[in-house]
PDB file of N, CA and C in Angstrom:
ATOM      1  N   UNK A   1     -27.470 -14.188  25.371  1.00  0.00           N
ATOM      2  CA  UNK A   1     -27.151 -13.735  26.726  1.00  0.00           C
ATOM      3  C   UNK A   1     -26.832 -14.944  27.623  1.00  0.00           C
ATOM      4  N   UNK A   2     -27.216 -16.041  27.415  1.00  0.00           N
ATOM      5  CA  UNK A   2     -27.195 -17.413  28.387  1.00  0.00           C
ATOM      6  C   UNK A   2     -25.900 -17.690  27.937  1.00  0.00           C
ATOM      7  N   UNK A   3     -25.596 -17.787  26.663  1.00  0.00           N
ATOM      8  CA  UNK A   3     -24.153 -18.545  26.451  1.00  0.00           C
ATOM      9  C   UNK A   3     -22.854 -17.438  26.744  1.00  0.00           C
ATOM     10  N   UNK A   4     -23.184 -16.160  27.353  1.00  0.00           N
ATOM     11  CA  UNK A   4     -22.338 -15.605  27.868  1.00  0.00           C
ATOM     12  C   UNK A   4     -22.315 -15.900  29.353  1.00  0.00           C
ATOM     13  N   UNK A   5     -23.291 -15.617  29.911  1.00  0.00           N
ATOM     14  CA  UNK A   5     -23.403 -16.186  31.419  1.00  0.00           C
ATOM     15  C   UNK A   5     -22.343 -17.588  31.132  1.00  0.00           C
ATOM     16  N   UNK A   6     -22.709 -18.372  30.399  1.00  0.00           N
ATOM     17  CA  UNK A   6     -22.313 -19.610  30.892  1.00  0.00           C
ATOM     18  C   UNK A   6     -20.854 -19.328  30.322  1.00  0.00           C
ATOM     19  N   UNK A   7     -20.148 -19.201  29.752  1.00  0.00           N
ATOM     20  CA  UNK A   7     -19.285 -18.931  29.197  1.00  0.00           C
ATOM     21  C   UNK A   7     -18.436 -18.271  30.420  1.00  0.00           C
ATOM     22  N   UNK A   8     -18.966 -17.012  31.162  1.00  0.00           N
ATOM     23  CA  UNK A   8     -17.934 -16.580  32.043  1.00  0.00           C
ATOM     24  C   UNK A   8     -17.926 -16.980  33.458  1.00  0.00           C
ATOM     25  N   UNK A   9     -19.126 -18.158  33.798  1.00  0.00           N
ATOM     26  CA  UNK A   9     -19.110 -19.225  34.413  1.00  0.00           C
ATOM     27  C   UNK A   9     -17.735 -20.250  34.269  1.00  0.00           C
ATOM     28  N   UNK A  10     -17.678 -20.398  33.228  1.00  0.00           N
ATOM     29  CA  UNK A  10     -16.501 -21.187  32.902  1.00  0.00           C
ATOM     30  C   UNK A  10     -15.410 -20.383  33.073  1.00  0.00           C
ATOM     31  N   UNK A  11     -15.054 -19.925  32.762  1.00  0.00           N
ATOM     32  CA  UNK A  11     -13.789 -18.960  33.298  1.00  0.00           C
ATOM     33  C   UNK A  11     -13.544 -18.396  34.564  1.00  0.00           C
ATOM     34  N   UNK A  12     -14.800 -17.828  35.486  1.00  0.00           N
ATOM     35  CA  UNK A  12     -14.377 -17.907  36.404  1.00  0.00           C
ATOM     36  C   UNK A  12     -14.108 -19.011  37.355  1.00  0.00           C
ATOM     37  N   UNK A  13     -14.474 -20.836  36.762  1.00  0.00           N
ATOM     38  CA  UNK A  13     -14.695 -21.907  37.403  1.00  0.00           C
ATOM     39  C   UNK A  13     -12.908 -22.100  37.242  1.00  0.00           C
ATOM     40  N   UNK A  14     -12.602 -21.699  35.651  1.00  0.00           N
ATOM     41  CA  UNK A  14     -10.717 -21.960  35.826  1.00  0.00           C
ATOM     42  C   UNK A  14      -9.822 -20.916  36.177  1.00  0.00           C
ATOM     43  N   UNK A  15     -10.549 -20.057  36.601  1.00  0.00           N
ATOM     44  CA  UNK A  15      -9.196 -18.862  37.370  1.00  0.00           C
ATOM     45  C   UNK A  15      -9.553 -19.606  38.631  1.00  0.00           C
ATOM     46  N   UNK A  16     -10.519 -19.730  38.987  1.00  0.00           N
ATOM     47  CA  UNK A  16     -10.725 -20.141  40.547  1.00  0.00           C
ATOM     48  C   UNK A  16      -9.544 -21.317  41.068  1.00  0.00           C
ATOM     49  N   UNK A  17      -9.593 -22.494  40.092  1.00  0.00           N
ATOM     50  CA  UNK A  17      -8.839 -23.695  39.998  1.00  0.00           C
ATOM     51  C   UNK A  17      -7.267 -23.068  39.853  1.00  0.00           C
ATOM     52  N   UNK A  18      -7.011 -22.739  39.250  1.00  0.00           N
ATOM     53  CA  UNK A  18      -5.911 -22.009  38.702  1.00  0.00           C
ATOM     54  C   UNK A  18      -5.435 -21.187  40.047  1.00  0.00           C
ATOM     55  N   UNK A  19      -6.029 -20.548  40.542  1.00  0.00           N
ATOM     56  CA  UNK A  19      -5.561 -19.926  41.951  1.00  0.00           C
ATOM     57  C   UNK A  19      -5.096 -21.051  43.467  1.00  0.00           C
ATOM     58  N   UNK A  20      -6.309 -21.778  43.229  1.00  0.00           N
ATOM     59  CA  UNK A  20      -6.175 -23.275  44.116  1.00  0.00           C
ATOM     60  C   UNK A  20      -4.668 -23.984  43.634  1.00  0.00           C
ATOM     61  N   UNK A  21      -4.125 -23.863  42.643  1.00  0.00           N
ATOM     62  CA  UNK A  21      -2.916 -24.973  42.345  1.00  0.00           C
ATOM     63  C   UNK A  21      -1.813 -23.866  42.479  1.00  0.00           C
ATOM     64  N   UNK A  22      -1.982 -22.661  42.547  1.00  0.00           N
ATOM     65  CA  UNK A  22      -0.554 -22.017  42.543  1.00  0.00           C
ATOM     66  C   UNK A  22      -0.503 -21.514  43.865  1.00  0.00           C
ATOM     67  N   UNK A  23      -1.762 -21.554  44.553  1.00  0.00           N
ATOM     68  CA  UNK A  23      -1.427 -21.062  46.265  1.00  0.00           C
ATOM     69  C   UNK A  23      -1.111 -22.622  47.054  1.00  0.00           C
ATOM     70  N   UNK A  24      -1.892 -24.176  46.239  1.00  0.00           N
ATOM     71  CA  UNK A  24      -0.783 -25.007  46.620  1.00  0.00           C
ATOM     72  C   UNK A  24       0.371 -25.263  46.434  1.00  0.00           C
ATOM     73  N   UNK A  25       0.881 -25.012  45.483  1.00  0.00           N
ATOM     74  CA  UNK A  25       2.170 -24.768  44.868  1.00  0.00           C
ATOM     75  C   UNK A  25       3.169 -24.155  45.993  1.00  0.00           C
ATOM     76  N   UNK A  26       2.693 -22.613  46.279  1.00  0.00           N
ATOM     77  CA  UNK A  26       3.285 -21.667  46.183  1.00  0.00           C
ATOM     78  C   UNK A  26       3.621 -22.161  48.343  1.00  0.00           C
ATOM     79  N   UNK A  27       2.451 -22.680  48.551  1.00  0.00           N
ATOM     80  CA  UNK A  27       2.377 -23.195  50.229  1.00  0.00           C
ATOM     81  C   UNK A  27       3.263 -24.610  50.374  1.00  0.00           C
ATOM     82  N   UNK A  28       3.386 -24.876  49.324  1.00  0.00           N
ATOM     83  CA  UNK A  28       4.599 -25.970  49.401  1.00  0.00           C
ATOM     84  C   UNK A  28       5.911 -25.779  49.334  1.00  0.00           C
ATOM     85  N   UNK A  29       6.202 -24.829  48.018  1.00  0.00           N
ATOM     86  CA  UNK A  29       7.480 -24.166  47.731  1.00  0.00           C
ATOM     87  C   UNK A  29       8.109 -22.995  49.080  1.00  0.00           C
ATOM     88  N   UNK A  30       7.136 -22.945  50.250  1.00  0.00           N
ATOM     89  CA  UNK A  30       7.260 -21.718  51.125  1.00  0.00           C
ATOM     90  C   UNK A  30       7.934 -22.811  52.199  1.00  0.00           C
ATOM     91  N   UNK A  31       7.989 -24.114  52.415  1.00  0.00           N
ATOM     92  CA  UNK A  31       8.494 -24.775  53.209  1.00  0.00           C
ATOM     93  C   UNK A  31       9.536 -25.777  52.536  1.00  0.00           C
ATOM     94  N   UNK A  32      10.570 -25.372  51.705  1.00  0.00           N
ATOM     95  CA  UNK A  32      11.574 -25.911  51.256  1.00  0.00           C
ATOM     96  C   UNK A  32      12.630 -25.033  52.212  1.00  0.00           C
ATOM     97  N   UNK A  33      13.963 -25.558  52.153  1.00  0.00           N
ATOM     98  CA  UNK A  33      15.113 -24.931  52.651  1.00  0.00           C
ATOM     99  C   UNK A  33      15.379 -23.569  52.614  1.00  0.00           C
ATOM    100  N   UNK A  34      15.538 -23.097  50.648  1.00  0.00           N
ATOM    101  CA  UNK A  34      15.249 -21.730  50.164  1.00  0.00           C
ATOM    102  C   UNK A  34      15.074 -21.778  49.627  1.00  0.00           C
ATOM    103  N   UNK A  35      12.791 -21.116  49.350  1.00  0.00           N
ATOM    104  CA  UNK A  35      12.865 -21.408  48.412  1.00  0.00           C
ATOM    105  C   UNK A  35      12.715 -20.290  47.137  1.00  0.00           C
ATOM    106  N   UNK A  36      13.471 -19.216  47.566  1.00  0.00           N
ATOM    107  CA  UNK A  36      13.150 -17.588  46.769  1.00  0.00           C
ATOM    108  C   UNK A  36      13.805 -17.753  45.248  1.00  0.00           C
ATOM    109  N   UNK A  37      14.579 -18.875  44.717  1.00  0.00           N
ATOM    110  CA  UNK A  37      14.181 -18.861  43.483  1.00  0.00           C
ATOM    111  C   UNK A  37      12.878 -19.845  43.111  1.00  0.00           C
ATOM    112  N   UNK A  38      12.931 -20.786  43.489  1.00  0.00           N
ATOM    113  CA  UNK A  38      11.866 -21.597  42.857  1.00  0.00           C
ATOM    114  C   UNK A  38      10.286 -20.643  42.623  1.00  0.00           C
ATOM    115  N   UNK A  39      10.349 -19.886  44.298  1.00  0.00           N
ATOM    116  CA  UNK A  39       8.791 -19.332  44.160  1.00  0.00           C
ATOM    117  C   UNK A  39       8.927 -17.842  42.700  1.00  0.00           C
ATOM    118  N   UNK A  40      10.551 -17.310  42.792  1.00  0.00           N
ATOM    119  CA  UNK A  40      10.574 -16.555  41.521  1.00  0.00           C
ATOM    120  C   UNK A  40       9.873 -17.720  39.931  1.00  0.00           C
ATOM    121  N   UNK A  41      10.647 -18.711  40.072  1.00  0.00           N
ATOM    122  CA  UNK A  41      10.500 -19.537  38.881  1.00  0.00           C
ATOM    123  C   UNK A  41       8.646 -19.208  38.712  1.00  0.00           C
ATOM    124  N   UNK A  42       8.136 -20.128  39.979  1.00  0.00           N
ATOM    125  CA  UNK A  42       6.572 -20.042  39.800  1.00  0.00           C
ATOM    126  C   UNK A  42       6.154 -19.083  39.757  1.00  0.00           C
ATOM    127  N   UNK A  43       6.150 -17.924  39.702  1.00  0.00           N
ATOM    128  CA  UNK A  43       5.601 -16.585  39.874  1.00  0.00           C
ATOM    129  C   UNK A  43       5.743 -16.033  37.807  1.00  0.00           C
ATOM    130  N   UNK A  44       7.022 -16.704  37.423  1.00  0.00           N
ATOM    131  CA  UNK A  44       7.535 -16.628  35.974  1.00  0.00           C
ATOM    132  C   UNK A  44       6.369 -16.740  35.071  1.00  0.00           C
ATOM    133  N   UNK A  45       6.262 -18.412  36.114  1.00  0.00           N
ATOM    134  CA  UNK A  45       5.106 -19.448  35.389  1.00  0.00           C
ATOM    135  C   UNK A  45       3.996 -18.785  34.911  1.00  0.00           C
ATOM    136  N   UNK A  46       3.428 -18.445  35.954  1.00  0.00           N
ATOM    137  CA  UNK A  46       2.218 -17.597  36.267  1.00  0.00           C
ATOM    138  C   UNK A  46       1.875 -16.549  35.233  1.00  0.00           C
ATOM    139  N   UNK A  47       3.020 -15.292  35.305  1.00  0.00           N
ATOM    140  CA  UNK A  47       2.799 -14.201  34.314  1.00  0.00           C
ATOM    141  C   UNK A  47       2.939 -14.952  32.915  1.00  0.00           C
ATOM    142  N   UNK A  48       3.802 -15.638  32.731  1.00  0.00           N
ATOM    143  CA  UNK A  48       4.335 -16.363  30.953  1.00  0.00           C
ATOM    144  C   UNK A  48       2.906 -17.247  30.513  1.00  0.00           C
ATOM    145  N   UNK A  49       2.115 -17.794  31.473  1.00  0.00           N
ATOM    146  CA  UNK A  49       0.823 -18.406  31.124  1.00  0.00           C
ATOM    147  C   UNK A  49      -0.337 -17.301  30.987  1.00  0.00           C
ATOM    148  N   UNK A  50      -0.473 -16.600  32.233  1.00  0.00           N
ATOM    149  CA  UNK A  50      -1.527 -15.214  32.005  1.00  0.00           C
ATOM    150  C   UNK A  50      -1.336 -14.353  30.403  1.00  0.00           C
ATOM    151  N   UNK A  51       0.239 -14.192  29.730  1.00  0.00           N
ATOM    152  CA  UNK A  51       0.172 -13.215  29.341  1.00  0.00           C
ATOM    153  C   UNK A  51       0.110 -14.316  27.671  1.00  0.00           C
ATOM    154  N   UNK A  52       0.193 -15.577  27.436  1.00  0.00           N
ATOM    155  CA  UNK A  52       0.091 -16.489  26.666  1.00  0.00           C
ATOM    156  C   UNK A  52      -1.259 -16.701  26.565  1.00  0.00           C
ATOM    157  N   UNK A  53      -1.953 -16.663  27.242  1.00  0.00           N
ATOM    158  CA  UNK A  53      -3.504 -16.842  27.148  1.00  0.00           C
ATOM    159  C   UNK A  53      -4.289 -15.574  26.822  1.00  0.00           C
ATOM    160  N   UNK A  54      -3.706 -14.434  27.715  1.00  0.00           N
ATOM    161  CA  UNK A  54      -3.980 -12.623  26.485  1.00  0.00           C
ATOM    162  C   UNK A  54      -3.735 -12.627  25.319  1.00  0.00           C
ATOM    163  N   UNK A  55      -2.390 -13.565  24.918  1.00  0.00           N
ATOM    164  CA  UNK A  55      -2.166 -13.530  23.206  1.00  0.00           C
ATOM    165  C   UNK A  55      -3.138 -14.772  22.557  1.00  0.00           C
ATOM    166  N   UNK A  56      -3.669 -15.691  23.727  1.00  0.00           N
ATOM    167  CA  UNK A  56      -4.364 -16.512  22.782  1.00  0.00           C
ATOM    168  C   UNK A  56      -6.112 -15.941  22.923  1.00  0.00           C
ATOM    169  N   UNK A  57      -6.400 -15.271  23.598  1.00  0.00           N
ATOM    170  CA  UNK A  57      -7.797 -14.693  23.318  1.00  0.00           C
ATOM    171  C   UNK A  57      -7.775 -13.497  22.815  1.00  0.00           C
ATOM    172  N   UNK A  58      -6.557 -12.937  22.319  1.00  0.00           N
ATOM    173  CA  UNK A  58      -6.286 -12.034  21.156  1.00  0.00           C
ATOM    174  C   UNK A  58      -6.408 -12.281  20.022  1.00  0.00           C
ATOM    175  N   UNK A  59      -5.673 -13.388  19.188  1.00  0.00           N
ATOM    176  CA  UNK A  59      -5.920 -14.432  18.224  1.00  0.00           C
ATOM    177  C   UNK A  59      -7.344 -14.835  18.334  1.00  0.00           C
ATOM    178  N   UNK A  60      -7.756 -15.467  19.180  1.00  0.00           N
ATOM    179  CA  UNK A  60      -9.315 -16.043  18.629  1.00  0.00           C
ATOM    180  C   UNK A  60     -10.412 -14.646  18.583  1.00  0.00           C
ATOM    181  N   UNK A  61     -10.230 -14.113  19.233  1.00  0.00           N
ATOM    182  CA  UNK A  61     -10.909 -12.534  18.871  1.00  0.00           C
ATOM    183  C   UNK A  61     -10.490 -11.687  17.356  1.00  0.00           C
ATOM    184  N   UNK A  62      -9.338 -11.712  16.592  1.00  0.00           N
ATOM    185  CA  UNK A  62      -9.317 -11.433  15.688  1.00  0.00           C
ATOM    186  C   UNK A  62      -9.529 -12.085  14.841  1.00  0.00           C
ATOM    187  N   UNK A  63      -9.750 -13.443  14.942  1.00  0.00           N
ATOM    188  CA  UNK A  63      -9.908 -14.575  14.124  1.00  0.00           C
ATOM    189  C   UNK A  63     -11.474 -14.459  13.678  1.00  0.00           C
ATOM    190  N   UNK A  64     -12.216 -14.198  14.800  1.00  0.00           N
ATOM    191  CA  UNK A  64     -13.484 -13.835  15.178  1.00  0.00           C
ATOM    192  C   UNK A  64     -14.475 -12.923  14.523  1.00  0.00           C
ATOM    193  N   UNK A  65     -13.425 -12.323  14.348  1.00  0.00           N
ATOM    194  CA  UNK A  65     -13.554 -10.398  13.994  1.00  0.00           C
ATOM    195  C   UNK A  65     -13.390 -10.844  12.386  1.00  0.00           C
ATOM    196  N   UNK A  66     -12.495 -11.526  11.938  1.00  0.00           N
ATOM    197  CA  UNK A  66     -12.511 -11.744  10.900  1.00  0.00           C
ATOM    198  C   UNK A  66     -13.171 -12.425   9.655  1.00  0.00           C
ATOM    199  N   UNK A  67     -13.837 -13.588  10.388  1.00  0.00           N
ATOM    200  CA  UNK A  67     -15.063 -14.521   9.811  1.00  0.00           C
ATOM    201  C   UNK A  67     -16.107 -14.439  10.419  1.00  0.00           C
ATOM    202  N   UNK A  68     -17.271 -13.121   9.399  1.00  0.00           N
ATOM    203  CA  UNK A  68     -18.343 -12.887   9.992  1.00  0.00           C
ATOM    204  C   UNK A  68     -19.392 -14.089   9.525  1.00  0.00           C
ATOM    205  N   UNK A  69     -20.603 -14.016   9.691  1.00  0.00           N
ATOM    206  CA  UNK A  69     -21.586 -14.232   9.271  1.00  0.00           C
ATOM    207  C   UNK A  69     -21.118 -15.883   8.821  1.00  0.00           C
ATOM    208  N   UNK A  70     -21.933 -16.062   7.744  1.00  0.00           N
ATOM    209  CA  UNK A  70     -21.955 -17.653   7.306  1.00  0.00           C
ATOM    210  C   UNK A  70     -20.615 -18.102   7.870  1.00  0.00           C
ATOM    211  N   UNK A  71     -19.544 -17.454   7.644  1.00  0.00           N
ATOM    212  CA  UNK A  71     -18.131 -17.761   7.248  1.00  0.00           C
ATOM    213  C   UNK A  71     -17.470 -18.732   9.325  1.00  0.00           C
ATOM    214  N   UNK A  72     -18.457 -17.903   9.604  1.00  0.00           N
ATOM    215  CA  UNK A  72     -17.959 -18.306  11.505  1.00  0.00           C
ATOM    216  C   UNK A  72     -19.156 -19.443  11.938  1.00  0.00           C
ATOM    217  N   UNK A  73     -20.171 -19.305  11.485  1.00  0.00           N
ATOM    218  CA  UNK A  73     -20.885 -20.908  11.418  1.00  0.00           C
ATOM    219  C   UNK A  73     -20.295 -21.714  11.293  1.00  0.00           C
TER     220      UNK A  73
END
């Protein structure tokens, strides 16, 4: 139970960070000339990393699922 606490401690410590760099990002890109593609580009960023990191805690969950016992030691 502790190494889950701590575990989603950690994750919520890098969504938190992760929100901090794309609302600086996104507060920088809002004072360019125009900047409605770039903030499209970053917004790209955003979903193509969120939905890359669903496929990578998909993979380590089946990976997971797959080497029980001794085999995941």
């Amino acid at each position: 139970a502790e190494a889950m606490v701590n575990a989603l401690f950690i994750v919520w410590r890098e969504c938190f960070e992760a929100v901090l760099i794309v609302g600086i990002l996104w507060a920088y890109l809002r004072r360019q000339p125009d900047p409605r593609r770039a903030i499209r580009f970053m917004w790209g960023g955003v979903a193509a990393g969120a939905a890359l990191s669903a496929l990578l805690a998909y993979g380590v969950q089946a990976a997971q699922t797959e080497l029980e016992g001794a085999a995941l030691e």
